[in-house]
Protein backbone atom coordinates (compact mmCIF):
# COMPACT_ATOMS: atom_id res chain seq x y z
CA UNK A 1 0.00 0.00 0.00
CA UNK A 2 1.09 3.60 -0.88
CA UNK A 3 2.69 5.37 2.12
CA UNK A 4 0.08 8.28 1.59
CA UNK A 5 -3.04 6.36 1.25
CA UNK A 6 -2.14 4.31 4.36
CA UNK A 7 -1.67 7.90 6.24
CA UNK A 8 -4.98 8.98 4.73
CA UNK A 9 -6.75 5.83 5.93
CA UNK A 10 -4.85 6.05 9.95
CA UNK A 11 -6.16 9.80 9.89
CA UNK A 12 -9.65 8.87 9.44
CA UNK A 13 -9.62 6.38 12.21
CA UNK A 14 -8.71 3.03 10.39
CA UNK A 15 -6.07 0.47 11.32
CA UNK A 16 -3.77 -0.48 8.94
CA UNK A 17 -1.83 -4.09 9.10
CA UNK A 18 -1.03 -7.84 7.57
CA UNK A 19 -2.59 -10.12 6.76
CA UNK A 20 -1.10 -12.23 9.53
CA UNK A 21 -2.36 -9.69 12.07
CA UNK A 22 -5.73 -9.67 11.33
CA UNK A 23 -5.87 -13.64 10.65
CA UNK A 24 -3.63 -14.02 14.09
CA UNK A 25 -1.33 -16.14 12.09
CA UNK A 26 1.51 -17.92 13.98
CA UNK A 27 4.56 -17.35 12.11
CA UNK A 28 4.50 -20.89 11.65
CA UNK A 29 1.17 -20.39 9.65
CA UNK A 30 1.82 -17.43 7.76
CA UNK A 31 5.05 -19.46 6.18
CA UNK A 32 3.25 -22.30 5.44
CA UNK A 33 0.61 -20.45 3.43
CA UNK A 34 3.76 -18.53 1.73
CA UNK A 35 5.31 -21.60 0.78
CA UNK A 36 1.74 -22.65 -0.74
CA UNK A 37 1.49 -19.79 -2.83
CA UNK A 38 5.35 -19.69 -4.01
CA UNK A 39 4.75 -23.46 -4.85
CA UNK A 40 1.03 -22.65 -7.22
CA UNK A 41 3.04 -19.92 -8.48
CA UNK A 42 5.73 -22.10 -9.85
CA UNK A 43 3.39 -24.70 -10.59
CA UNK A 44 1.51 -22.00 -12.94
CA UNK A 45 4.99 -20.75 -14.51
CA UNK A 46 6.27 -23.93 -15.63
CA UNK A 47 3.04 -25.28 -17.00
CA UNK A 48 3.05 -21.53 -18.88
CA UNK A 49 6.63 -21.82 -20.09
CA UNK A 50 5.90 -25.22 -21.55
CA UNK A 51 2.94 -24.10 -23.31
CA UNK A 52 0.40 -26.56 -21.24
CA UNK A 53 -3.24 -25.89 -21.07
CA UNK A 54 -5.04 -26.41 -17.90
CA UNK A 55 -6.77 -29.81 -19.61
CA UNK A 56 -3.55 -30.87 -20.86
CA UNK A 57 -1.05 -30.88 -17.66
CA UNK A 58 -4.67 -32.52 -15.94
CA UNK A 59 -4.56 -35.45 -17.95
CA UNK A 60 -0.85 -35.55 -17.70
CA UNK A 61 -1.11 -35.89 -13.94
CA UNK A 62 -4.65 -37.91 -14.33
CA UNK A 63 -6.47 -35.16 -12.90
CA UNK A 64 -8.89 -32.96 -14.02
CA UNK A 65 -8.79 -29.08 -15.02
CA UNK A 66 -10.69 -27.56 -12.18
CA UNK A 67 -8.27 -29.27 -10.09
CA UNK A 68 -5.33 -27.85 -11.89
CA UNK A 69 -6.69 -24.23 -11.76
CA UNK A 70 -7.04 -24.83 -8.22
CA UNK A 71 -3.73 -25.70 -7.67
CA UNK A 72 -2.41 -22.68 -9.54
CA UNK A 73 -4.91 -20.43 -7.26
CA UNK A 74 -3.90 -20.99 -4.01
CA UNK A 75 -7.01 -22.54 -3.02
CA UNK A 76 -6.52 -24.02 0.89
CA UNK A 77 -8.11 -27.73 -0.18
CA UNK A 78 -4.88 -28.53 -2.83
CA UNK A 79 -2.00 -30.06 -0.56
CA UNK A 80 2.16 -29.70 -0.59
CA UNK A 81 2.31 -33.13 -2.04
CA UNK A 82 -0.13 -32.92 -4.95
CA UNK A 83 1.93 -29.17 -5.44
CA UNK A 84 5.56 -31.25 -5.56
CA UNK A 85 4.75 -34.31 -7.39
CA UNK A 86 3.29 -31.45 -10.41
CA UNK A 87 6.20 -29.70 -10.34
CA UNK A 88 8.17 -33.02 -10.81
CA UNK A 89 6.35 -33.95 -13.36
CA UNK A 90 6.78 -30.67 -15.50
CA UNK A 91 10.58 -31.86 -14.71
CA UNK A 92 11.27 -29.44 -12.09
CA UNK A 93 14.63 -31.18 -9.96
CA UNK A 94 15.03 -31.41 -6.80
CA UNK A 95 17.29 -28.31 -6.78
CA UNK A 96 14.43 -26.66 -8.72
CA UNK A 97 11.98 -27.49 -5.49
CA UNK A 98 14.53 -26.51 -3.01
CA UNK A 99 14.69 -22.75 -4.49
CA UNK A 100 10.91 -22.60 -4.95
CA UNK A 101 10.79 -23.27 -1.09
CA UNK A 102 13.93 -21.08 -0.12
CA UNK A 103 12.91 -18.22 -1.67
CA UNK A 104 10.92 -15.07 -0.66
CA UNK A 105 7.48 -13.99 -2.34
């Protein structure tokens, strides 16, 4: 957020924080929801770069679609495993995997 609109919004009497505040996160939870994202994210960019639809990285995983645009969203109900083994199989190594998890969003 822009420094001035966040000093607009505290002078009319709003509270401006994280996400993690308002959710109450643990650090433990807001990091495992990072590495989540940064592993959909990657998920989304190598399926891109290999010029995959949706349908046809679905059936190369013997999934289906919706799932796949799930994964690639974020959404809560798609685990770490189902997130690894699709990166593996759009040949990401294991090298690949560990920057994908070191790294910062």
């Amino acid at each position: 957020m822009r420094k001035a609109k966040k000093e607009r919004l505290e002078k009319k009497g709003w509270r401006v924080g994280t996400a993690e505040e308002f959710l109450e996160l643990t650090p433990e939870e807001a990091a495992y929801i990072e590495l989540k994202l940064r592993l959909s994210e990657n998920v989304r960019l190598r399926r891109s770069r290999k010029k995959l639809s949706q349908k046809a990285f679905a059936d190369m995983i013997r999934s289906s679609q919706s799932r796949v645009a799930k994964m690639e969203g974020g959404d809560p109900s798609v685990s770490i495993d189902l997130l690894i083994r699709s990166l593996l199989a759009l040949g990401a190594s294991h090298k690949d995997l560990a920057k994908v998890i070191s790294a910062s969003r």
